[in-house]
Protein backbone atom coordinates (compact mmCIF):
# COMPACT_ATOMS: atom_id res chain seq x y z
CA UNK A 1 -21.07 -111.99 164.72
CA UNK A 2 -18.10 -113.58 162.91
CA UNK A 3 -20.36 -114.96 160.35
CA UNK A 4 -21.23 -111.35 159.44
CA UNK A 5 -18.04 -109.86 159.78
CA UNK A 6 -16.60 -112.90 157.19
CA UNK A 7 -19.79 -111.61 154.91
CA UNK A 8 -19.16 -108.24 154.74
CA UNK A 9 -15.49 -109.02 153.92
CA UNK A 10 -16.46 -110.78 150.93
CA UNK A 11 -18.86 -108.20 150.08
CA UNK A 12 -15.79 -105.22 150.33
CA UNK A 13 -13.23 -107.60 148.40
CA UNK A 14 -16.34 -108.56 145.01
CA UNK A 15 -17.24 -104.41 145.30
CA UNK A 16 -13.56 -103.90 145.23
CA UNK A 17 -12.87 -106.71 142.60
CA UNK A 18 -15.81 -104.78 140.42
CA UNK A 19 -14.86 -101.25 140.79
CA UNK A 20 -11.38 -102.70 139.63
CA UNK A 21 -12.02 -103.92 136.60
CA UNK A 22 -14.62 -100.71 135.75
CA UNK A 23 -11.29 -98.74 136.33
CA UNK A 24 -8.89 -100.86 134.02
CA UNK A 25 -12.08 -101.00 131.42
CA UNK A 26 -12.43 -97.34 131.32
CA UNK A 27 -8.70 -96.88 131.17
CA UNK A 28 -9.01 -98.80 127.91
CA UNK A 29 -11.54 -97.16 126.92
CA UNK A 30 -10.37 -93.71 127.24
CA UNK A 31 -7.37 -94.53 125.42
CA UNK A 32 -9.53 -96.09 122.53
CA UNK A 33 -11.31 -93.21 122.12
CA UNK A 34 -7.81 -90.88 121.45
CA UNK A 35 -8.09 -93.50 118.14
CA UNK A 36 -11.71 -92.26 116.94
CA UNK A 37 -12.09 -90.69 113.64
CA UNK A 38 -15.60 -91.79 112.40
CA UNK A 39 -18.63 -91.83 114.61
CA UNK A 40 -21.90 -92.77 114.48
CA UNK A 41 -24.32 -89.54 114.26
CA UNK A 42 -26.72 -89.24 117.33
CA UNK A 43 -30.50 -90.38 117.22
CA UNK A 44 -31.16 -86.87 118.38
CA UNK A 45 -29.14 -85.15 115.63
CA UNK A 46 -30.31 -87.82 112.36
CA UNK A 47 -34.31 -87.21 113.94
CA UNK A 48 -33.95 -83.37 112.22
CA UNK A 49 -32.71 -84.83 108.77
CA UNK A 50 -32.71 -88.69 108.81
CA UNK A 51 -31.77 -88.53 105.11
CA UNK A 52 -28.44 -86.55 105.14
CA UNK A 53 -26.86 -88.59 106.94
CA UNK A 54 -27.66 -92.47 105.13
CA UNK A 55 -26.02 -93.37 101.89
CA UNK A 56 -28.44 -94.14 99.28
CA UNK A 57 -25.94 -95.68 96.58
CA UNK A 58 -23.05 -97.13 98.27
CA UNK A 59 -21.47 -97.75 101.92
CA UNK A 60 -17.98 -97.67 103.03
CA UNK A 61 -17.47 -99.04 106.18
CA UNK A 62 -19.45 -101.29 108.21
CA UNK A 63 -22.30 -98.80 109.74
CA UNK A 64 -24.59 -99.20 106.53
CA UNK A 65 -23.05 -102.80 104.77
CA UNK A 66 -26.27 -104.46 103.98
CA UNK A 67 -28.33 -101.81 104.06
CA UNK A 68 -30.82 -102.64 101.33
CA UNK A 69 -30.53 -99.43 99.34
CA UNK A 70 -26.73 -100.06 98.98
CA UNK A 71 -26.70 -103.89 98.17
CA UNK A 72 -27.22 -103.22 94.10
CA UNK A 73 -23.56 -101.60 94.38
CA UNK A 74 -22.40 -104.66 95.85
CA UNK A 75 -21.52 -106.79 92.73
CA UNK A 76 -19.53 -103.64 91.61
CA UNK A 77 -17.52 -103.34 94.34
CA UNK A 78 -16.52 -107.36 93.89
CA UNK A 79 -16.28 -106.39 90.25
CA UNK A 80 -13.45 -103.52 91.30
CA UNK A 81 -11.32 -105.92 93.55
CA UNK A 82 -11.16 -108.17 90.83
CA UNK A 83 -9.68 -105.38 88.68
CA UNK A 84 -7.67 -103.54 91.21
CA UNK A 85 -5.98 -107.09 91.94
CA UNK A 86 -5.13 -107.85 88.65
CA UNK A 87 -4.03 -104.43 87.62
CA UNK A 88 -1.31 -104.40 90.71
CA UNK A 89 -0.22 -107.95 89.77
CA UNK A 90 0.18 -108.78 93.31
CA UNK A 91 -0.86 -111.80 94.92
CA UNK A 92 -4.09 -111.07 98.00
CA UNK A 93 -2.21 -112.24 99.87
CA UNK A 94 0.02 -109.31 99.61
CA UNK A 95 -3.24 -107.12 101.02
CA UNK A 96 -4.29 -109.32 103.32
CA UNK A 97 -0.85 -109.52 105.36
CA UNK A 98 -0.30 -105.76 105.19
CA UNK A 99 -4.09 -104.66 106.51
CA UNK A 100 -3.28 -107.10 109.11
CA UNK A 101 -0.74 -105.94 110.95
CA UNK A 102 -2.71 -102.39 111.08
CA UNK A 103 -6.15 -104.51 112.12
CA UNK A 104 -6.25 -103.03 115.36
CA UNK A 105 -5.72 -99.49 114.16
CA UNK A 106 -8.20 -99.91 111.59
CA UNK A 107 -11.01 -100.78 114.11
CA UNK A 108 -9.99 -98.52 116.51
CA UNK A 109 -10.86 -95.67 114.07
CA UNK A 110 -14.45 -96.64 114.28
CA UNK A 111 -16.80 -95.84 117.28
CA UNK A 112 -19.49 -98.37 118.63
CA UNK A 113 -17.90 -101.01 116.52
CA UNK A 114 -18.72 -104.33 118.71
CA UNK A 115 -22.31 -102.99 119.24
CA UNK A 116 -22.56 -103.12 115.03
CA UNK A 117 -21.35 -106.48 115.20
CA UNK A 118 -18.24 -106.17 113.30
CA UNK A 119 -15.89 -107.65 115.62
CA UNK A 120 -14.95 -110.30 114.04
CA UNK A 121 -11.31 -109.10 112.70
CA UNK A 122 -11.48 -111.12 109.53
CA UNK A 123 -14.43 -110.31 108.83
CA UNK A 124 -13.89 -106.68 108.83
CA UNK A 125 -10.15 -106.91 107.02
CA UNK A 126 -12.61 -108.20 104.26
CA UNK A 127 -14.82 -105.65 104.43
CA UNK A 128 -12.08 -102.68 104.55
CA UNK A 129 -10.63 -104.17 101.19
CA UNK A 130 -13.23 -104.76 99.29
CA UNK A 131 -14.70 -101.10 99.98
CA UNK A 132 -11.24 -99.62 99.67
CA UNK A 133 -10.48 -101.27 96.55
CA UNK A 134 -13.75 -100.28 95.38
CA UNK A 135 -12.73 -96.72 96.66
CA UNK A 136 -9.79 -96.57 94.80
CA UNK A 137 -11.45 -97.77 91.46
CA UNK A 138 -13.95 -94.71 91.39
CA UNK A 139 -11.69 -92.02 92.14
CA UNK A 140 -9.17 -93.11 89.57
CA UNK A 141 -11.69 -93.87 86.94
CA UNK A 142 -13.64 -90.77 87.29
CA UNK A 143 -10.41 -88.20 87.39
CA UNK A 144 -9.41 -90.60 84.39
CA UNK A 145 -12.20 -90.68 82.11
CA UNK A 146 -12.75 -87.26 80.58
CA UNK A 147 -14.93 -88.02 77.14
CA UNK A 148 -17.44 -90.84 76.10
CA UNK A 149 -14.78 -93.42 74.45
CA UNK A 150 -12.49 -92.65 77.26
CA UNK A 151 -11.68 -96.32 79.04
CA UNK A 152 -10.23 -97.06 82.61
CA UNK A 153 -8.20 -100.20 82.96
CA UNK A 154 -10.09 -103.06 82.00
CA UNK A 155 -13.39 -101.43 81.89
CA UNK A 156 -15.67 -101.33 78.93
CA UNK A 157 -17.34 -97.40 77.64
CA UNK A 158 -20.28 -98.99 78.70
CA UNK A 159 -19.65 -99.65 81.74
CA UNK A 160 -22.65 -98.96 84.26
CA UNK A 161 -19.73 -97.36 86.84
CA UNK A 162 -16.43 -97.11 85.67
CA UNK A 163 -17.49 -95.33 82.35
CA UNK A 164 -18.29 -91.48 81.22
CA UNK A 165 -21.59 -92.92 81.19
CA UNK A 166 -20.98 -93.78 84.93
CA UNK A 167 -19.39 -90.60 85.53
CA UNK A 168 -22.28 -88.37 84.34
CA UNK A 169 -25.27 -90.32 86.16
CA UNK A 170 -24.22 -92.75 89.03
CA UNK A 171 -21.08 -90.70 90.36
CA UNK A 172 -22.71 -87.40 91.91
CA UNK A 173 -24.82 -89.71 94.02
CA UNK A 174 -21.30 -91.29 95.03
CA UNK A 175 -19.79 -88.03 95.68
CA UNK A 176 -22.47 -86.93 98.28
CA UNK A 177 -22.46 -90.31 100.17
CA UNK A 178 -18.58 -90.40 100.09
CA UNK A 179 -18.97 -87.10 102.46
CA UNK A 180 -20.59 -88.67 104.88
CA UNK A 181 -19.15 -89.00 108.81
CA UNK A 182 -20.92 -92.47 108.72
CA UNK A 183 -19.76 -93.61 105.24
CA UNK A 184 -15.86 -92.66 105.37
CA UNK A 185 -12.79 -95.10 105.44
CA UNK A 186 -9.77 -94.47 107.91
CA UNK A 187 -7.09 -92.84 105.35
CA UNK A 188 -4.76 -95.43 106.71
CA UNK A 189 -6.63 -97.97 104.67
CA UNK A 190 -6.10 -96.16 101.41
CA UNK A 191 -2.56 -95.80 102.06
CA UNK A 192 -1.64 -99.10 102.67
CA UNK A 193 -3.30 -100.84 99.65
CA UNK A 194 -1.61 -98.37 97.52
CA UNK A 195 1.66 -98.99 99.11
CA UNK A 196 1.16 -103.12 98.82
CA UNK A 197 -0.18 -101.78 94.75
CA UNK A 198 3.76 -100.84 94.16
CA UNK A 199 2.80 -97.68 91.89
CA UNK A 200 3.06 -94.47 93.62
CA UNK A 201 6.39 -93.76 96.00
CA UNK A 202 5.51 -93.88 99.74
CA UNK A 203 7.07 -90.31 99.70
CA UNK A 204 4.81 -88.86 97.26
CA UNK A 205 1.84 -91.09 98.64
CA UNK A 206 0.33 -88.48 100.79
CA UNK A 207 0.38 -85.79 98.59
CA UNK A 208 -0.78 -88.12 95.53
CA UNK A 209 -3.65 -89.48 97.42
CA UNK A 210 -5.14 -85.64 98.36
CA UNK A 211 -4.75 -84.94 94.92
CA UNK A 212 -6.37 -87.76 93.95
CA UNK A 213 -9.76 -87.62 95.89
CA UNK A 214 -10.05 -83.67 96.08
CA UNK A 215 -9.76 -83.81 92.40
CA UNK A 216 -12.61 -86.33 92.28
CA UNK A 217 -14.77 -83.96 94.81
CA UNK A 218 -14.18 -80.82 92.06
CA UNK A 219 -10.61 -79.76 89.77
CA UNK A 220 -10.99 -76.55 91.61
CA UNK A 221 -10.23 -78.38 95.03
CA UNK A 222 -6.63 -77.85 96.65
CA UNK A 223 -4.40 -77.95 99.39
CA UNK A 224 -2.10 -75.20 100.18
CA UNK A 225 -0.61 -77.14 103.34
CA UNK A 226 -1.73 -79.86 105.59
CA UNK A 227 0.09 -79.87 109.14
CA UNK A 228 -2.08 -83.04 110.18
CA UNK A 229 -2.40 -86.35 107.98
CA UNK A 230 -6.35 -86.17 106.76
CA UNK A 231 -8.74 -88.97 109.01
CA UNK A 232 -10.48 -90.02 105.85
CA UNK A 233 -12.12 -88.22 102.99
CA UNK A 234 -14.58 -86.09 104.95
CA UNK A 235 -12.06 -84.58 106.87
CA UNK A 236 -9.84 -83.88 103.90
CA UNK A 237 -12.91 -82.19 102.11
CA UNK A 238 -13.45 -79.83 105.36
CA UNK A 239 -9.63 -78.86 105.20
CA UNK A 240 -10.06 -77.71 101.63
CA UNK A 241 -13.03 -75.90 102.83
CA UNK A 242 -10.75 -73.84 104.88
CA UNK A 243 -8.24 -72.93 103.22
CA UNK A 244 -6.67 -69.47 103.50
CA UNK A 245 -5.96 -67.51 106.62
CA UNK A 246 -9.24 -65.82 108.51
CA UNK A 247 -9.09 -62.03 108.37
CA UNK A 248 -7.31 -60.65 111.37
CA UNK A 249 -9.67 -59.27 114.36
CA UNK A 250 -9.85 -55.82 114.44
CA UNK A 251 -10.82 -55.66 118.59
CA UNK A 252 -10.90 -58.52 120.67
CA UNK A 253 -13.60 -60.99 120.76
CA UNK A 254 -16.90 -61.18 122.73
CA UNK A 255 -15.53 -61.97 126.52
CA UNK A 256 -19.00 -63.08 127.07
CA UNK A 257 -18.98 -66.97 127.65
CA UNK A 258 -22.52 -67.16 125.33
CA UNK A 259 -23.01 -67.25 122.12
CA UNK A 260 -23.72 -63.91 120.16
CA UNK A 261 -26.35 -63.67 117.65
CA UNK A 262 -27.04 -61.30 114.80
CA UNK A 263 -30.24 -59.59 115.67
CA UNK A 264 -31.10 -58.88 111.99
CA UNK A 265 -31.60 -60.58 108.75
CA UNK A 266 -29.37 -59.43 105.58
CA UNK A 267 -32.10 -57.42 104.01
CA UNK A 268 -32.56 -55.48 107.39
CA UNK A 269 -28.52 -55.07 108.01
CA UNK A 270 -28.76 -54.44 104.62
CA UNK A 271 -31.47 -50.90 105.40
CA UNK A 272 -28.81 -50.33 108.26
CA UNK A 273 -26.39 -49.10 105.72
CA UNK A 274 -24.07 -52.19 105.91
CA UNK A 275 -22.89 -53.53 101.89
CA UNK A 276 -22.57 -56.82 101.53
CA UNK A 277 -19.50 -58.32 98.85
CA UNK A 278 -17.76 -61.58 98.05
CA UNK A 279 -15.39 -62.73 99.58
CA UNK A 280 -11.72 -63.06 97.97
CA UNK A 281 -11.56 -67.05 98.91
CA UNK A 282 -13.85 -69.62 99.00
CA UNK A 283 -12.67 -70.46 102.56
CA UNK A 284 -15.81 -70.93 105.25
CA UNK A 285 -13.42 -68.90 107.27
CA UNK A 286 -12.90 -65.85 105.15
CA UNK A 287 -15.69 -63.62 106.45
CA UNK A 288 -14.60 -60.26 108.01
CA UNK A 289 -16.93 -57.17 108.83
CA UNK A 290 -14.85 -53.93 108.61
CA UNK A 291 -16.08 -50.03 107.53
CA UNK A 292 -19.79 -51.12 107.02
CA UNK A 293 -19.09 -53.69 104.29
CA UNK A 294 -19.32 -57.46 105.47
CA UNK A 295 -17.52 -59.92 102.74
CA UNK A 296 -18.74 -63.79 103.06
CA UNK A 297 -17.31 -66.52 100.83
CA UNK A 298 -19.04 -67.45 97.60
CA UNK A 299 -21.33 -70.53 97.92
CA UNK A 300 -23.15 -72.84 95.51
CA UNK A 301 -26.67 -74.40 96.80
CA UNK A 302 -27.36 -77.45 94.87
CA UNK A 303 -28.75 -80.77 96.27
CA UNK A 304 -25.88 -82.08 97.91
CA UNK A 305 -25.17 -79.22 99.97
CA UNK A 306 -27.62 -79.58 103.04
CA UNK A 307 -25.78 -82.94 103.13
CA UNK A 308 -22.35 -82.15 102.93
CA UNK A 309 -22.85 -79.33 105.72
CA UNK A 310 -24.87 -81.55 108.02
CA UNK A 311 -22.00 -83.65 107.45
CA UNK A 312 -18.98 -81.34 108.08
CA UNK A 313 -20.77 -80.19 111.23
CA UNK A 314 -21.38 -83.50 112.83
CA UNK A 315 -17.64 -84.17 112.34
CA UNK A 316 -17.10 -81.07 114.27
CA UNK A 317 -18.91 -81.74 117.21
CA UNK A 318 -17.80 -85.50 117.02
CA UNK A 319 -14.09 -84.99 116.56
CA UNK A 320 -12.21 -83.38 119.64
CA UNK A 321 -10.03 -81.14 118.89
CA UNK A 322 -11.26 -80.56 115.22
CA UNK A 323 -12.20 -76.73 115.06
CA UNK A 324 -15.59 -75.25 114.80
CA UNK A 325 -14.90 -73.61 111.34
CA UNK A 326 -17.96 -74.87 109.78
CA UNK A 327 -20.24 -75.00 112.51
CA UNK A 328 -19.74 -71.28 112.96
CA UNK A 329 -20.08 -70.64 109.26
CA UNK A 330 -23.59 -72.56 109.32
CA UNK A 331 -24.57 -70.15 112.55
CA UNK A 332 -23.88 -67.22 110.97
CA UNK A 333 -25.75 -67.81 107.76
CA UNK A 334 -28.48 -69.21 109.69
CA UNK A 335 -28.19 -65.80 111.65
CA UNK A 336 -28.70 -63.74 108.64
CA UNK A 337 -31.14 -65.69 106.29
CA UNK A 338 -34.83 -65.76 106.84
CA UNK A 339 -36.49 -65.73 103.86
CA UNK A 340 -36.01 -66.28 100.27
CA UNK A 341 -35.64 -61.92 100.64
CA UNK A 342 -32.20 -62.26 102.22
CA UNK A 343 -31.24 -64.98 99.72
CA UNK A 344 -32.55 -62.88 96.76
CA UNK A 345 -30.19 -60.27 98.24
CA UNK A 346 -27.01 -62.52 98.92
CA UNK A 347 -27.50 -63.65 95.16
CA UNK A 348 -27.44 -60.31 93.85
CA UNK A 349 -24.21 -59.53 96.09
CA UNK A 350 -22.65 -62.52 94.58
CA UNK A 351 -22.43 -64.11 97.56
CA UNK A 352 -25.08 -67.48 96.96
CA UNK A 353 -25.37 -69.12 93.67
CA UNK A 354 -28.38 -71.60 93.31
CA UNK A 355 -27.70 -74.88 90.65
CA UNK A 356 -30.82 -76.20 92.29
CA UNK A 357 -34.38 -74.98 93.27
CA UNK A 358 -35.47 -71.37 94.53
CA UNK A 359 -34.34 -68.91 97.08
CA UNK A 360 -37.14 -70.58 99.34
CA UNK A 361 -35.33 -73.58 99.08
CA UNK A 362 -31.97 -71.76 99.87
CA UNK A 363 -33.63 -70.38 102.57
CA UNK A 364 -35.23 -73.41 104.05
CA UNK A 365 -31.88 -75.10 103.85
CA UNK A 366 -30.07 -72.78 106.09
CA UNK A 367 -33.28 -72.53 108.31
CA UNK A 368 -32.78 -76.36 109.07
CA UNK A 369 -29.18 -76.27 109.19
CA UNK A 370 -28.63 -74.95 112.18
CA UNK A 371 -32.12 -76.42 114.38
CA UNK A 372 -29.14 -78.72 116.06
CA UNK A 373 -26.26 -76.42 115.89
CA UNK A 374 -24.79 -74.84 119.32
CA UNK A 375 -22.20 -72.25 118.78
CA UNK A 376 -19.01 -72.44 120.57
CA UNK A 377 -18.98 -69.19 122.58
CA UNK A 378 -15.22 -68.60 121.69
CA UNK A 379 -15.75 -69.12 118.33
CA UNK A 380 -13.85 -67.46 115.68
CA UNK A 381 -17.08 -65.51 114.25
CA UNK A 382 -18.14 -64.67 117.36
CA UNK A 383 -16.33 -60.94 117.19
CA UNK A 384 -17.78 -60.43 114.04
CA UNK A 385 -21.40 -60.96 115.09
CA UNK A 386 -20.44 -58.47 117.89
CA UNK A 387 -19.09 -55.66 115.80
CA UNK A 388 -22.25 -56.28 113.53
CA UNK A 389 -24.75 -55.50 116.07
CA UNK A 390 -22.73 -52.80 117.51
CA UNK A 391 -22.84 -51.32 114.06
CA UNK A 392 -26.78 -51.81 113.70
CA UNK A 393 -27.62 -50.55 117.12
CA UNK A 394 -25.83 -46.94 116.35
CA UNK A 395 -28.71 -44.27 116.94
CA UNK A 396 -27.55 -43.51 113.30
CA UNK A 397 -28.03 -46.43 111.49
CA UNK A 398 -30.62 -47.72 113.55
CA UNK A 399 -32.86 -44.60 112.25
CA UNK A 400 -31.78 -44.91 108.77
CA UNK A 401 -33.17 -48.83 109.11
CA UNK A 402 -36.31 -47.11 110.41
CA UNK A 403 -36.23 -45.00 107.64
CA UNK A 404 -35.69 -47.29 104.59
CA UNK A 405 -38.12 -50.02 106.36
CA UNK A 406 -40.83 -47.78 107.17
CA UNK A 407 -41.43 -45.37 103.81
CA UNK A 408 -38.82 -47.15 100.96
CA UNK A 409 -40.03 -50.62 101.05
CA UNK A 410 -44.02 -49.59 99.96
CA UNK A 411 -43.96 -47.78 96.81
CA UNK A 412 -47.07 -46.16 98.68
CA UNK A 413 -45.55 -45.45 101.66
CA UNK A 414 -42.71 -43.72 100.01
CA UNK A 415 -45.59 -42.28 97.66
CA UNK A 416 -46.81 -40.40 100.37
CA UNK A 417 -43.88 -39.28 102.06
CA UNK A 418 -42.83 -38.01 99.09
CA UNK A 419 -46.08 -35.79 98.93
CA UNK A 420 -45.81 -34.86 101.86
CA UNK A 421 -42.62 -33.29 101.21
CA UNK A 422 -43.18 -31.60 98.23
CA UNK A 423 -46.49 -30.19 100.49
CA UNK A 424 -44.55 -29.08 103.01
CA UNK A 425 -42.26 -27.61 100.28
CA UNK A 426 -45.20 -25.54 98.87
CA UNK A 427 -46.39 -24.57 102.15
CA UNK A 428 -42.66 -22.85 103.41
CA UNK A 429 -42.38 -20.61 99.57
CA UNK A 430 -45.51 -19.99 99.70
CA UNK A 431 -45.31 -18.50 103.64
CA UNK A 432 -41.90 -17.53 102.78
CA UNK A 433 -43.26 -14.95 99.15
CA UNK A 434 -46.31 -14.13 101.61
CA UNK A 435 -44.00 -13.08 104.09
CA UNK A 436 -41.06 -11.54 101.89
CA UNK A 437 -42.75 -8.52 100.83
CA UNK A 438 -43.67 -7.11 104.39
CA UNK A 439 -40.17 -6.85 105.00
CA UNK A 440 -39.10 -5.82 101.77
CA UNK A 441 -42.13 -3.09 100.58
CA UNK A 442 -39.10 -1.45 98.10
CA UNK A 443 -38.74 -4.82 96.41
CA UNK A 444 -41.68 -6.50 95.24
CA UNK A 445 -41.95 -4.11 92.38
């Protein structure tokens, strides 16, 4: 009996022992994750579009070093230290000594890093300069070189990368794998190397450094304000997305906890009476719904798009905290595209312009956009999806849809009722002079 009682002491005090450290571990852990800015994309999410979300020219970061489409850029990015280095004129040492002491933070930033096997703090200090370097390189060569005979630094105008040359045919294809969630740098990184580089004042850094890459992204790109220091690149991109104030509400939003969804494509809302405009901003937010007319921001569809969206949302959902901006955008125009019909219509509105394939392909893009996407019941388009199918299910312009979709969209249909109104026209003058002079016998001479 004592022999028991001693075991099942020593059982309680290793199950006790156990459950301890699980608690301390997931302490850690918890406070870790408070740190996470890049994340790895789920299986379930990259199964829908495995190709949006994998560099094909160039990683950043250690979730696709090595992968054998990127390793050509490799010898460039060695080539780029080299020059970065020289062009400070400090010693590596300088780099190495400053990255250190932020090490920690650094690999914090990343999610799953000890399962990708870059634990090894050296190892990744290495890695984060030579890809931030590298970083640094392209976005000040590109926003540099504006002609053929243009040079950067120490770069030759022929150049594979750092050239006009460079600019024109290898750089797109660095633009769309810079905005990936798995592909970005912690900001931090950037900051420090060009703080160790001696050549921009730590007080101007921040606002030098947004200027810098959302120049690279398009001249068009800006920041009115940031109240948050940017992540990395991605989430700097998404802030420009944003920018400008959504329209005010004009009743309160769907107290519903579920998601609303517009019952009816934009040609059909579009036979319900309701016009359709541009936007005044370019801001994912800016879409408002008021007397009939709904205004949605200007977009262009070109190649990169399905990416950068994919992108933006996975960030969203990743990121606590971050907003829903985008994923509601990608809902809503999900919502009201079906067919290459709706996008014909949007185009004509002003509202979609296509640098790349058809309004099918528009179409299909939105179509798979939002297979993965679940809309935040409190989101901030929720109200307007409302007041849309309020609008729609109005006896009024309910029947007018009826109308326009039954007898206006076939010529032949509208052919017919047409004759049948001008028959019906002929039958009531003709009853009506049949009828006329039997009340009138003084008048029809």
């Amino acid at each position: 009996m004592v022999e028991e009682i001693k075991k099942d002491s020593t059982v309680s005090v290793n199950l006790e022992s156990a459950l301890s450290q699980i608690e301390a571990k997931s302490s850690i852990a918890s406070e870790k994750w408070k740190k996470r800015s890049i994340y790895k994309v789920p299986q379930s999410t990259k199964a829908l579009n495995q190709k949006a979300y994998k560099p094909q020219v160039v990683s950043f970061g250690p979730y696709h070093h090595g992968a054998e489409q990127v390793k050509p850029m490799e010898e460039h990015k060695h080539r780029a230290f080299h020059n970065f280095i020289r062009n400070s004129g400090k010693p590596i040492m300088a780099y190495v000594e400053a990255l250190f002491l932020v090490a920690e933070d650094l690999m914090e930033a990343y999610s799953y890093l000890e399962s990708t096997g870059w634990s090894d703090k050296n190892k990744f200090l290495q890695l984060m300069i030579l890809d931030g370097c590298f970083m640094l390189e392209i976005l000040r060569a590109n926003n540099a070189i504006s002609a053929p005979q243009v040079m950067y630094g120490n770069y030759d105008v022929k150049d594979p990368i750092f050239s006009y040359h460079g600019k024109v045919y290898i750089v797109p294809h660095i633009q769309k794998d810079m905005l990936m969630l798995e592909n970005q740098l912690p900001m931090l990184l950037l900051e420090k190397l060009i703080i160790v580089e001696g050549k921009v004042e730590e007080d101007s850094l921040p606002a030098y450094l947004n200027e810098t890459i959302l120049k690279f992204f398009s001249p068009s790109l800006y920041i009115e304000k940031m109240q948050d220091k940017p992540l990395h690149l991605l989430d700097l991109y998404r802030t420009s997305q944003l920018q400008g104030d959504p329209p005010k509400r004009i009743r309160p939003p769907n107290p519903v906890n579920e998601p609303v969804h517009i019952d009816l494509s934009a040609l059909q809302l579009h036979d319900a009476g309701i016009q359709f405009k541009a936007s005044n901003t370019h801001s994912f937010k800016d879409i408002s719904f008021q007397g009939g007319v709904l205004a949605i921001p200007t977009l262009t569809v070109d190649d990169a798009t399905e990416s950068i969206l994919l992108n933006l949302v996975a960030l969203e959902r990743s990121h606590v905290g971050m907003g829903n901006e985008v994923t509601s955008y990608v809902f809503f125009m999900d919502n009201i595209i079906d067919s290459a019909k709706d996008v014909s219509l949007l185009r004509q509105d002003g509202i979609i312009h296509i640098a790349l394939g058809s309004e099918k392909d528009v179409a299909n893009v939105f179509n798979h956009l939002a297979e993965n996407v679940t809309p935040d019941p409190k989101g901030n388009l929720q109200d307007i999806h409302a007041r849309i199918n309020a609008y729609c299910n109005a006896k009024h312009h309910a029947w007018r849809a009826h109308l326009v979709h039954t007898y206006f969209r076939n010529p032949w249909a509208f052919l017919s009722l047409a004759a049948a109104i001008f028959l019906l026209v002929l039958t009531v003058v003709q009853s009506f002079y049949g009828i006329y002079p039997y009340y009138h016998p003084g008048k029809s001479n």
